[in-house]
Protein backbone atom coordinates (compact mmCIF):
# COMPACT_ATOMS: atom_id res chain seq x y z
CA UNK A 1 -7.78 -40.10 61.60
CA UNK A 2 -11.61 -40.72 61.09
CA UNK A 3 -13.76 -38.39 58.98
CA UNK A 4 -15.65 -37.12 62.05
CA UNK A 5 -12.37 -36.22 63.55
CA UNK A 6 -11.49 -34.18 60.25
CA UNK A 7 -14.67 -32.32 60.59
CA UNK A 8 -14.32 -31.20 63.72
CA UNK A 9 -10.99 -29.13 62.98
CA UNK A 10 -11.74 -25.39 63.62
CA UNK A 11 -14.59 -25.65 65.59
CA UNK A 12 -14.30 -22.37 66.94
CA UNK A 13 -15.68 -18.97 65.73
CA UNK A 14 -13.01 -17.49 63.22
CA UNK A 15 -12.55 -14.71 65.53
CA UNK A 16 -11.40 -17.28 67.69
CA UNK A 17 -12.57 -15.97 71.76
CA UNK A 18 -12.55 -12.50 70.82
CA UNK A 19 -16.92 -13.51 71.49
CA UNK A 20 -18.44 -14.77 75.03
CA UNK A 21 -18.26 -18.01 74.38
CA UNK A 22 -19.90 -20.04 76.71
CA UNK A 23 -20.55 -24.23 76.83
CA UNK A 24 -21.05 -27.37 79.08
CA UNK A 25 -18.33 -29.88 79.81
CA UNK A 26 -19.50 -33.33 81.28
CA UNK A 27 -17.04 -33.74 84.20
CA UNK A 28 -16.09 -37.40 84.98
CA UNK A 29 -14.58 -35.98 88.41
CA UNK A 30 -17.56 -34.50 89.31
CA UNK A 31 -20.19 -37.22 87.53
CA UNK A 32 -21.96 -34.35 86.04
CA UNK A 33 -21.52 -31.49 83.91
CA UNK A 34 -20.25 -27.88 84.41
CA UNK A 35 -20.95 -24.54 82.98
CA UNK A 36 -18.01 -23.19 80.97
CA UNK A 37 -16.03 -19.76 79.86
CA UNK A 38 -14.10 -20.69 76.75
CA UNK A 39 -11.32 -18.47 76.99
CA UNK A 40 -7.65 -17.66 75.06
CA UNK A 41 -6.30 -19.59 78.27
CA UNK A 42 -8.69 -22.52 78.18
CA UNK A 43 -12.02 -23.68 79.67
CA UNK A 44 -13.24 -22.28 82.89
CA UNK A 45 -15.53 -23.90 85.08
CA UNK A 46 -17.34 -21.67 86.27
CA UNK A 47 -20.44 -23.91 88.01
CA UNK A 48 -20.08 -21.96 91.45
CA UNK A 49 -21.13 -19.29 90.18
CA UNK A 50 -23.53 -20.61 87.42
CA UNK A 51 -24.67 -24.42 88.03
CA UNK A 52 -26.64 -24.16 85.00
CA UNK A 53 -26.73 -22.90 82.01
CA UNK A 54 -29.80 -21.40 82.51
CA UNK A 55 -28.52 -19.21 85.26
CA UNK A 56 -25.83 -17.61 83.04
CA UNK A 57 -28.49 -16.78 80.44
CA UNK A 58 -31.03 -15.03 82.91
CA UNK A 59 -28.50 -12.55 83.80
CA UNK A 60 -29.23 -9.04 82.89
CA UNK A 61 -26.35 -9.31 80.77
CA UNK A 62 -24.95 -13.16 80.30
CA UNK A 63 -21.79 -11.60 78.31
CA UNK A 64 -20.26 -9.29 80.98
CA UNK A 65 -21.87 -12.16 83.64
CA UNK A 66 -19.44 -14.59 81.61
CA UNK A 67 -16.56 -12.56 81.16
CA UNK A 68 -16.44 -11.59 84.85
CA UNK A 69 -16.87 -15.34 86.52
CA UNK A 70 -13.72 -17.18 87.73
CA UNK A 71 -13.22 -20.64 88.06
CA UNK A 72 -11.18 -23.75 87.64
CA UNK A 73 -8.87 -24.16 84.14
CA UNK A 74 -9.80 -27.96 83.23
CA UNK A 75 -7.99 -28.48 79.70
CA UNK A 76 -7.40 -26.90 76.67
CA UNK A 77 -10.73 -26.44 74.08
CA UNK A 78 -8.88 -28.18 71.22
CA UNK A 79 -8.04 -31.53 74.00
CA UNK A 80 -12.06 -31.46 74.81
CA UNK A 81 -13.18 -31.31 71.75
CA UNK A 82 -11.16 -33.83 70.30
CA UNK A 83 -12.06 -36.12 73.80
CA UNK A 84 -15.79 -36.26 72.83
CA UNK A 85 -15.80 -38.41 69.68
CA UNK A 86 -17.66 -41.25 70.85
CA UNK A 87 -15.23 -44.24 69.82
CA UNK A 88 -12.07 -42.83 71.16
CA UNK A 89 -12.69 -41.31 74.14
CA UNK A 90 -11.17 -41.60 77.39
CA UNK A 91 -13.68 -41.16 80.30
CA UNK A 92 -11.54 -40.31 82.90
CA UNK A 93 -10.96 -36.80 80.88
CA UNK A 94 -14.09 -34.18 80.21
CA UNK A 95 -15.40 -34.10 76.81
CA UNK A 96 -18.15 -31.46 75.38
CA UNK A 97 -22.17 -31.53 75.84
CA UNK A 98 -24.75 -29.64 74.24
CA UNK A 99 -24.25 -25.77 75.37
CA UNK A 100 -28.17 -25.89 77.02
CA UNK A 101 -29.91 -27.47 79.73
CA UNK A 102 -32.93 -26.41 81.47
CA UNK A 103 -34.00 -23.95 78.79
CA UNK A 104 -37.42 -25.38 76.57
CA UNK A 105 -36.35 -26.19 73.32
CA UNK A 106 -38.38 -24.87 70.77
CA UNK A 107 -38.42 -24.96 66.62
CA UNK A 108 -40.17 -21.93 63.96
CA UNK A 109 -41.45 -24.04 60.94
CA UNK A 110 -42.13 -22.62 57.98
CA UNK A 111 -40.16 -19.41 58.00
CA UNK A 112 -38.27 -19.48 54.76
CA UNK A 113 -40.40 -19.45 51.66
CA UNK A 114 -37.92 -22.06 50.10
CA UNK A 115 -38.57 -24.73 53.22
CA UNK A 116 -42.60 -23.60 53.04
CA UNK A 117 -42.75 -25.04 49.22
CA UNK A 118 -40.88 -28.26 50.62
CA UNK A 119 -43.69 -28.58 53.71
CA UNK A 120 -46.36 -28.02 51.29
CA UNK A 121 -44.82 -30.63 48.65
CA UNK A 122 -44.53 -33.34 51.45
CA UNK A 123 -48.05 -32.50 52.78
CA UNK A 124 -49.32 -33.20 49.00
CA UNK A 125 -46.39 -36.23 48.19
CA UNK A 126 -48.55 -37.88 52.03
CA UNK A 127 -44.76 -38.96 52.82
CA UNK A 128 -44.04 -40.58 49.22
CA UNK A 129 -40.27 -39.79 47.77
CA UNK A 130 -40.77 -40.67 44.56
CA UNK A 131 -43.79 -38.72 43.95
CA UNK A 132 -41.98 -35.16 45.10
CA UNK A 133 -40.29 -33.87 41.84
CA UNK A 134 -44.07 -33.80 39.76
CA UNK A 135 -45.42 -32.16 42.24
CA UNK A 136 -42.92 -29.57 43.18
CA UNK A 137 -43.43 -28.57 39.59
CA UNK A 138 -47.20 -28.72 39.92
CA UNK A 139 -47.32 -26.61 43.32
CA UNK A 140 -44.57 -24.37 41.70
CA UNK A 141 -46.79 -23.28 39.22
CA UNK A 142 -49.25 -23.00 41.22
CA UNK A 143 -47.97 -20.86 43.67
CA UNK A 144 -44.27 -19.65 42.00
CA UNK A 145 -40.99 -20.17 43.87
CA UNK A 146 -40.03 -16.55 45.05
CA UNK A 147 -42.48 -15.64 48.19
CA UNK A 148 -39.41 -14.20 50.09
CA UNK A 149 -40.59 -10.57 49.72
CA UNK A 150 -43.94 -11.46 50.70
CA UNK A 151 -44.55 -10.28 54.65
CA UNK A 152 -46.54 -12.55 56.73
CA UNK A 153 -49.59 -11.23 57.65
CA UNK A 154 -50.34 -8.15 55.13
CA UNK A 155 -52.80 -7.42 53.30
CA UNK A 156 -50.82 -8.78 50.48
CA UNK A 157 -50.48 -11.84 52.06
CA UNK A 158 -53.94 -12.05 52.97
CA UNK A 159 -54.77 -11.27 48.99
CA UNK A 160 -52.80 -14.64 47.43
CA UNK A 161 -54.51 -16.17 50.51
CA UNK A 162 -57.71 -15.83 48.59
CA UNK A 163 -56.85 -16.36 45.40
CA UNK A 164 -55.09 -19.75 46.32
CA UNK A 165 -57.73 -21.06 48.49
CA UNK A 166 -60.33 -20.53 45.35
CA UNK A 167 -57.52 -22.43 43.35
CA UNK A 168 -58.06 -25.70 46.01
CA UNK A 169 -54.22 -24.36 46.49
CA UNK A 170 -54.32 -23.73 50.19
CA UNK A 171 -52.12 -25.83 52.64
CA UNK A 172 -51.96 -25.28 56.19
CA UNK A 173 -48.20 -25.08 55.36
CA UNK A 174 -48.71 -22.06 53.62
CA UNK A 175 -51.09 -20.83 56.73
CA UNK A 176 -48.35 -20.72 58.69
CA UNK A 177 -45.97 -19.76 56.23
CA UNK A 178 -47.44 -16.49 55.34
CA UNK A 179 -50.23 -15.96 57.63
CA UNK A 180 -50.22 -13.86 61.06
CA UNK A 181 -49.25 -16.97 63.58
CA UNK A 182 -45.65 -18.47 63.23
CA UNK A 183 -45.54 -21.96 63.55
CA UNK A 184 -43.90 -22.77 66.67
CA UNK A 185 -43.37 -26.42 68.53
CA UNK A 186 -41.83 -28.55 70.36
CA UNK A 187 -38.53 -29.56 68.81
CA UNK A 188 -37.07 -31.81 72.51
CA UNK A 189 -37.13 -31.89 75.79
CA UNK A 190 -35.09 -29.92 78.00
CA UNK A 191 -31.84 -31.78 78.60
CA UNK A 192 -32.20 -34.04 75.57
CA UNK A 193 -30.52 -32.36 73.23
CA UNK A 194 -26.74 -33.70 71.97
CA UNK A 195 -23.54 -31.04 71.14
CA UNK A 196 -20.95 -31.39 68.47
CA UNK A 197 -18.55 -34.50 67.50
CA UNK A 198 -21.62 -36.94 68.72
CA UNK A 199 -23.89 -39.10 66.76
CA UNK A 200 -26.85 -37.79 65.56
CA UNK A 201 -30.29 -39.88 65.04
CA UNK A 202 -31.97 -40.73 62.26
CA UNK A 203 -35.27 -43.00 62.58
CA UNK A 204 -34.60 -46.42 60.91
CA UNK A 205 -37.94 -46.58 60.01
CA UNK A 206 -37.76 -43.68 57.82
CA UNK A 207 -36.44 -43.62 54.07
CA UNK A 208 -36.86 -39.98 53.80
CA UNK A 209 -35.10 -37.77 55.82
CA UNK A 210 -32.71 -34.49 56.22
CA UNK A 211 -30.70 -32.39 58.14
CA UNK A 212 -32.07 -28.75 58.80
CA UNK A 213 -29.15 -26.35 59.64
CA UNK A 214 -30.04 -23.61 61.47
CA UNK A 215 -29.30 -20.32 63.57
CA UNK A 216 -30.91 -21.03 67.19
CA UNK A 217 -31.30 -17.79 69.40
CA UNK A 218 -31.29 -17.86 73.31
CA UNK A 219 -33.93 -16.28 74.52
CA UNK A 220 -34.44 -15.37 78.22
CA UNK A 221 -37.76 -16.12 80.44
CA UNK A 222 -38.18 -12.02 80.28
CA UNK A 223 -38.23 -12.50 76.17
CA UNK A 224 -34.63 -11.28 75.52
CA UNK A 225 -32.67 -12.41 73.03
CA UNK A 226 -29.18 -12.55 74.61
CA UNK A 227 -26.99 -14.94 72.11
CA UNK A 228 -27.33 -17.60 69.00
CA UNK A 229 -26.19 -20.94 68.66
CA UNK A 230 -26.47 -23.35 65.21
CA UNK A 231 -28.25 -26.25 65.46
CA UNK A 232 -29.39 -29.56 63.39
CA UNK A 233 -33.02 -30.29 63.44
CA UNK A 234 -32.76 -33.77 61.75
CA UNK A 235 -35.81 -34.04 60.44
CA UNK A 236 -38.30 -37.69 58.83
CA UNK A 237 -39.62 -35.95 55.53
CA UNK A 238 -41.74 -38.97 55.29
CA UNK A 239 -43.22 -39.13 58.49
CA UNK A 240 -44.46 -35.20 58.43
CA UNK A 241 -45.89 -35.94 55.40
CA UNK A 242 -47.85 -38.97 56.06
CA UNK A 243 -49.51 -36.23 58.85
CA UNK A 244 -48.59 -33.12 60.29
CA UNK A 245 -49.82 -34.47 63.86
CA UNK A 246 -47.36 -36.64 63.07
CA UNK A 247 -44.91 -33.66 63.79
CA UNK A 248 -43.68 -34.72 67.14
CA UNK A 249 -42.82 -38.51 65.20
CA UNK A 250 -40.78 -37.01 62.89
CA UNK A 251 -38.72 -34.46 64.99
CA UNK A 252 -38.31 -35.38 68.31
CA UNK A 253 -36.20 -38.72 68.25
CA UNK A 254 -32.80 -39.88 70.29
CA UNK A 255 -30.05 -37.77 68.58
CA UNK A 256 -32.46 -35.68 66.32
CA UNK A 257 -31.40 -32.07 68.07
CA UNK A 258 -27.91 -31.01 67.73
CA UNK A 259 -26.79 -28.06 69.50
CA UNK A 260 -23.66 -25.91 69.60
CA UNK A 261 -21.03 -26.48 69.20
CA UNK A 262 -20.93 -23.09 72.22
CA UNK A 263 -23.21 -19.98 72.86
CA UNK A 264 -21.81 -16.85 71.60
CA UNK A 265 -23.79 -14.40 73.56
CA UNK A 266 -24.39 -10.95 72.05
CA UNK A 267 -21.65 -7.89 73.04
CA UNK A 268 -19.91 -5.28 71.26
CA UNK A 269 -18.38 -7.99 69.08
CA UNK A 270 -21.81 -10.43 67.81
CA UNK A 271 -25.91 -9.03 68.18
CA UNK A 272 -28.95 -9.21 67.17
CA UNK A 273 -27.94 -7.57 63.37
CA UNK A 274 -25.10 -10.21 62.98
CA UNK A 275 -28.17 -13.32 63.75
CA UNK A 276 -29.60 -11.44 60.78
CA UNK A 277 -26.95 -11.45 58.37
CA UNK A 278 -25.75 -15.01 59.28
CA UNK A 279 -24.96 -17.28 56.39
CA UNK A 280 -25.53 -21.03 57.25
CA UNK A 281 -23.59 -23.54 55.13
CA UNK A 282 -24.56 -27.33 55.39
CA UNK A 283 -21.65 -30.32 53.79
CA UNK A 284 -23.16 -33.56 53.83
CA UNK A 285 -20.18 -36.53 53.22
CA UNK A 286 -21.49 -39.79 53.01
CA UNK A 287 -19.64 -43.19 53.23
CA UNK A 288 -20.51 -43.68 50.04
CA UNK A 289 -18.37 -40.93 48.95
CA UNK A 290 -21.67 -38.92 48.50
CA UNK A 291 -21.46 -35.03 48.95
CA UNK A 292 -23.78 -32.93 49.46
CA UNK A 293 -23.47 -28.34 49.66
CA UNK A 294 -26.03 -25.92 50.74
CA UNK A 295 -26.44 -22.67 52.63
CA UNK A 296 -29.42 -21.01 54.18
CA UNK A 297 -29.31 -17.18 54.59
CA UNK A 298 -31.15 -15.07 57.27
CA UNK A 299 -31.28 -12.37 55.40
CA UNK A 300 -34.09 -14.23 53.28
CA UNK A 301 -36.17 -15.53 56.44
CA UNK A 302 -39.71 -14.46 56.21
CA UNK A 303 -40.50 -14.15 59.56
CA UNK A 304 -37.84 -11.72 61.54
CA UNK A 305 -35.64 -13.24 64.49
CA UNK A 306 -37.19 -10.94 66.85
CA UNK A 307 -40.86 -11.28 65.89
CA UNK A 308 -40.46 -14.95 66.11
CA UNK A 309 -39.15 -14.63 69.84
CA UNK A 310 -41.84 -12.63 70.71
CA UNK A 311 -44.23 -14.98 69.37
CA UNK A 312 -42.60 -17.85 71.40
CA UNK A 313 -42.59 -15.95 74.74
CA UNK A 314 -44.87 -13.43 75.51
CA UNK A 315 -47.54 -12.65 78.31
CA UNK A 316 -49.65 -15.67 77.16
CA UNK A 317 -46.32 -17.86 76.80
CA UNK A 318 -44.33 -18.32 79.73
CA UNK A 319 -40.60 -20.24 80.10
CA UNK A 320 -39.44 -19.30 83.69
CA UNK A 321 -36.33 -21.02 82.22
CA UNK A 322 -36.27 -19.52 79.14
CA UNK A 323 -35.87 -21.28 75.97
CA UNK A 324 -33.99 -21.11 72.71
CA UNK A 325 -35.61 -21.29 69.18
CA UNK A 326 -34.88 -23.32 65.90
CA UNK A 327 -35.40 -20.13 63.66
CA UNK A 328 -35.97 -22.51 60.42
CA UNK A 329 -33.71 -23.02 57.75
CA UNK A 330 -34.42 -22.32 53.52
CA UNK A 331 -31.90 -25.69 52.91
CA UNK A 332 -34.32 -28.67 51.83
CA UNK A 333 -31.94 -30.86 49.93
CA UNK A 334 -33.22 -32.60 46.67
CA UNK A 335 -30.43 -33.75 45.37
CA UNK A 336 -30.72 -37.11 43.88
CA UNK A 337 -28.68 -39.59 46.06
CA UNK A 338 -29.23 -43.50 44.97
CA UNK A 339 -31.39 -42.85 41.74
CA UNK A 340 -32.94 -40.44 39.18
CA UNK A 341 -36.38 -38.72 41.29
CA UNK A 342 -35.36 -40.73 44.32
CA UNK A 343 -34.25 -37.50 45.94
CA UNK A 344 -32.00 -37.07 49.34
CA UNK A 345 -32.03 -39.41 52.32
CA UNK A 346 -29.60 -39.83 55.23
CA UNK A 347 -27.27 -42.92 55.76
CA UNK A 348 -25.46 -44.34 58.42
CA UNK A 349 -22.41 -42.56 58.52
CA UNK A 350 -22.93 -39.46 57.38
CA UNK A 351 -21.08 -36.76 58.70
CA UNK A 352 -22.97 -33.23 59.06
CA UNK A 353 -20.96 -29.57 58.97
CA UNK A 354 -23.64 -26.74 60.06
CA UNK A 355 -21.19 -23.67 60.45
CA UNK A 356 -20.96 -20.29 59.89
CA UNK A 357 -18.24 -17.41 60.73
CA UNK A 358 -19.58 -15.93 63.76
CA UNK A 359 -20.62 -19.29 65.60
CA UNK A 360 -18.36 -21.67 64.60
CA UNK A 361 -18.74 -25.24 63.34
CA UNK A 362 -21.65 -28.03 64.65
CA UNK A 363 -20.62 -31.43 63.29
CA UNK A 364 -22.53 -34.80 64.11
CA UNK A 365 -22.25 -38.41 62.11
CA UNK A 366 -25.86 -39.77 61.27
CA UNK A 367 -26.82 -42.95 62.73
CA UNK A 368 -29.87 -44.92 63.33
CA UNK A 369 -31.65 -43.33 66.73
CA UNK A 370 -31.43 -46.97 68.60
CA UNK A 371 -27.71 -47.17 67.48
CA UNK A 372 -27.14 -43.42 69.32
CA UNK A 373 -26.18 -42.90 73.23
CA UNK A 374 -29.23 -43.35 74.91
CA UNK A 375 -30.58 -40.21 76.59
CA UNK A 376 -29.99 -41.20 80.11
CA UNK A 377 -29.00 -37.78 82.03
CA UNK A 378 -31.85 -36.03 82.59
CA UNK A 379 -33.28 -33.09 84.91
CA UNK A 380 -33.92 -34.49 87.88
CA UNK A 381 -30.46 -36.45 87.87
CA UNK A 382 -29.12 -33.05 86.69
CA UNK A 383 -30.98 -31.65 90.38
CA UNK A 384 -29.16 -34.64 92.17
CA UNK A 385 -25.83 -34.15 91.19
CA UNK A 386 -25.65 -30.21 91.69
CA UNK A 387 -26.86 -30.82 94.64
CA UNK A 388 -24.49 -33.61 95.66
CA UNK A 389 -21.66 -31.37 94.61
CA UNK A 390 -23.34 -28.24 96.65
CA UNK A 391 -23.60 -25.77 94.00
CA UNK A 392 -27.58 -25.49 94.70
């Protein structure tokens, strides 16, 4: 058995489908993907009565919406799962997508104080490794390494604003990290992104890069939060650096946004308080018998899940297919990997483990983005095929 296929054993929640639990199956049968109920019995298709995605989440309330559709049983969850490792499997059988399709996808930088030292580190390091550990000491003493109490925006805030910009400490970084405007940006393209037990893309090009494991909330085109996801925003440390315009460079790639591995949407049993307590925990395993532990926890995110939804859609910022949001992570590894100061990088290989208790497990293996699927399905061949099968 390979190492991804170890990884992806209990995928599920560890309440199991006591949660809505909702995903996308590509259908071979149908040449296209379906909308899904994971249930005790198995997964539903429900696509007649929500062809995307996106449908299910504009509901007034996508849980009950979920629980109350009927559809076709198509295989177990385990026999899915296990069908959409790349190498083995067998496409006459469905395997798993990304839980998302027509919704903008959307990232919050900056929103851990942890991640907002890193940003300002790589801003200073202009994309150089080996020049990081001197000056994460210098901007540490700058600035110190606890700003998690500190709320964006206040006149507290506002105060150490001052007094590091007469320092020559300011950094846009830290503009966004503690000022009154959350950085928010493109992180894909609707369509684009890739779901659990895939390969995940790295930029060849790059020699300094990361995974970012973090709680993604599904927001409606109305500005409701109505469920969470995890994600992977694989991100070119090097590449940011060099320039933040280069910001689209370094995070929008083939493979760079993982999704999944299902969308719990919020009931009685998961909401808006449980997003807030959520522990993230990141395993890195290389092939070089490399491993790498980390966590992120909500509880210590600057910038609150709600304010940062209301910052991405609002009266001035419309998504009449809603969108779900990166909400940042505090996890920038450092860990030396090849050499003493030569810090963390990604390899070929690698196998990533975002997971937490309430949403399950999100596991991809790192390869080079031109050695990844290609992204080939996209809307308008998404438009075709529902069509084709008369669901719109």
């Amino acid at each position: 058995m390979s190492k991804l296929a170890d990884a992806i054993a209990n995928t599920l929640p560890e309440d199991g489908t006591t949660g809505a639990l909702a995903g996308r199956v590509w259908r071979p049968d149908r040449a296209g993907p379906a909308v899904v109920a994971v249930r005790a019995e198995g997964v539903i298709d429900i696509s007649a009565a929500f062809p995307t995605m996106r449908d299910l989440c504009e509901t007034a309330d996508p849980a009950a919406a979920l629980r109350a559709a009927g559809g076709e049983l198509i295989g177990g969850f385990e026999a899915i799962l296990r069908n959409t490792i790349p190498e083995t499997r067998n496409l006459h059988k469905p395997w798993l997508l990304a839980p998302i399709d027509l919704q903008a996808v959307k990232a919050a930088g900056v929103t851990f104080a942890i991640s907002m030292l890193e940003r300002v580190i790589e801003e200073r390091a202009r994309g150089d490794m080996s020049a990081a550990a001197s000056l994460r000491e210098q901007v540490t003493a700058l600035i110190g390494d606890d700003l998690s109490k500190l709320k964006p925006g206040s006149p507290e805030a506002m105060e150490l604003k001052k007094v590091l910009m007469a320092q020559g400490a300011w950094s846009q970084y830290l503009e966004v990290g503690i000022g009154p405007d959350a950085e928010i940006f493109t992180k894909s393209q609707p369509m684009a992104a890739i779901g659990t037990a895939v390969d995940g893309g790295f930029h060849p090009a790059s020699s300094w890069n990361n995974p970012e494991p973090e709680v993604v909330i599904v927001v409606s085109s109305d500005g409701r939060i109505v469920g969470a996801t995890l994600g992977n925003d694989i991100n070119l440390r090097d590449v940011e650096g060099r320039s933040a315009l280069l910001l689209s460079k370094a995070k929008d790639n083939n493979g760079s946004t993982v999704i999944g591995p299902l969308l719990r949407f919020f009931d009685a049993s998961f909401g808006l308080d449980d997003v807030r307590r959520t522990v993230v925990s990141l395993t890195v395993e290389g092939e070089d018998n490399f491993r790498l532990e980390g966590a992120s926890s909500m509880s210590k995110i600057s910038r609150d899940p709600a304010d940062l939804a209301g910052q991405m859609v609002n009266v001035h910022h419309r998504f009449p297919d809603g969108a779900v949001l990166f909400c940042g992570t505090m996890f920038a590894p450092i860990d030396d990997r090849d050499s003493p100061g030569g810090g963390f990088t990604h390899k070929n290989g690698d196998i990533v483990t975002v997971a937490t208790a309430k949403l399950g497990r999100l596991v991809s293996r790192m390869r080079p983005t031109d050695k990844c699927a290609p992204w080939e399905f996209g809307v308008s061949a998404l438009m075709r095929n529902l069509a084709g099968r008369g669901l719109i």
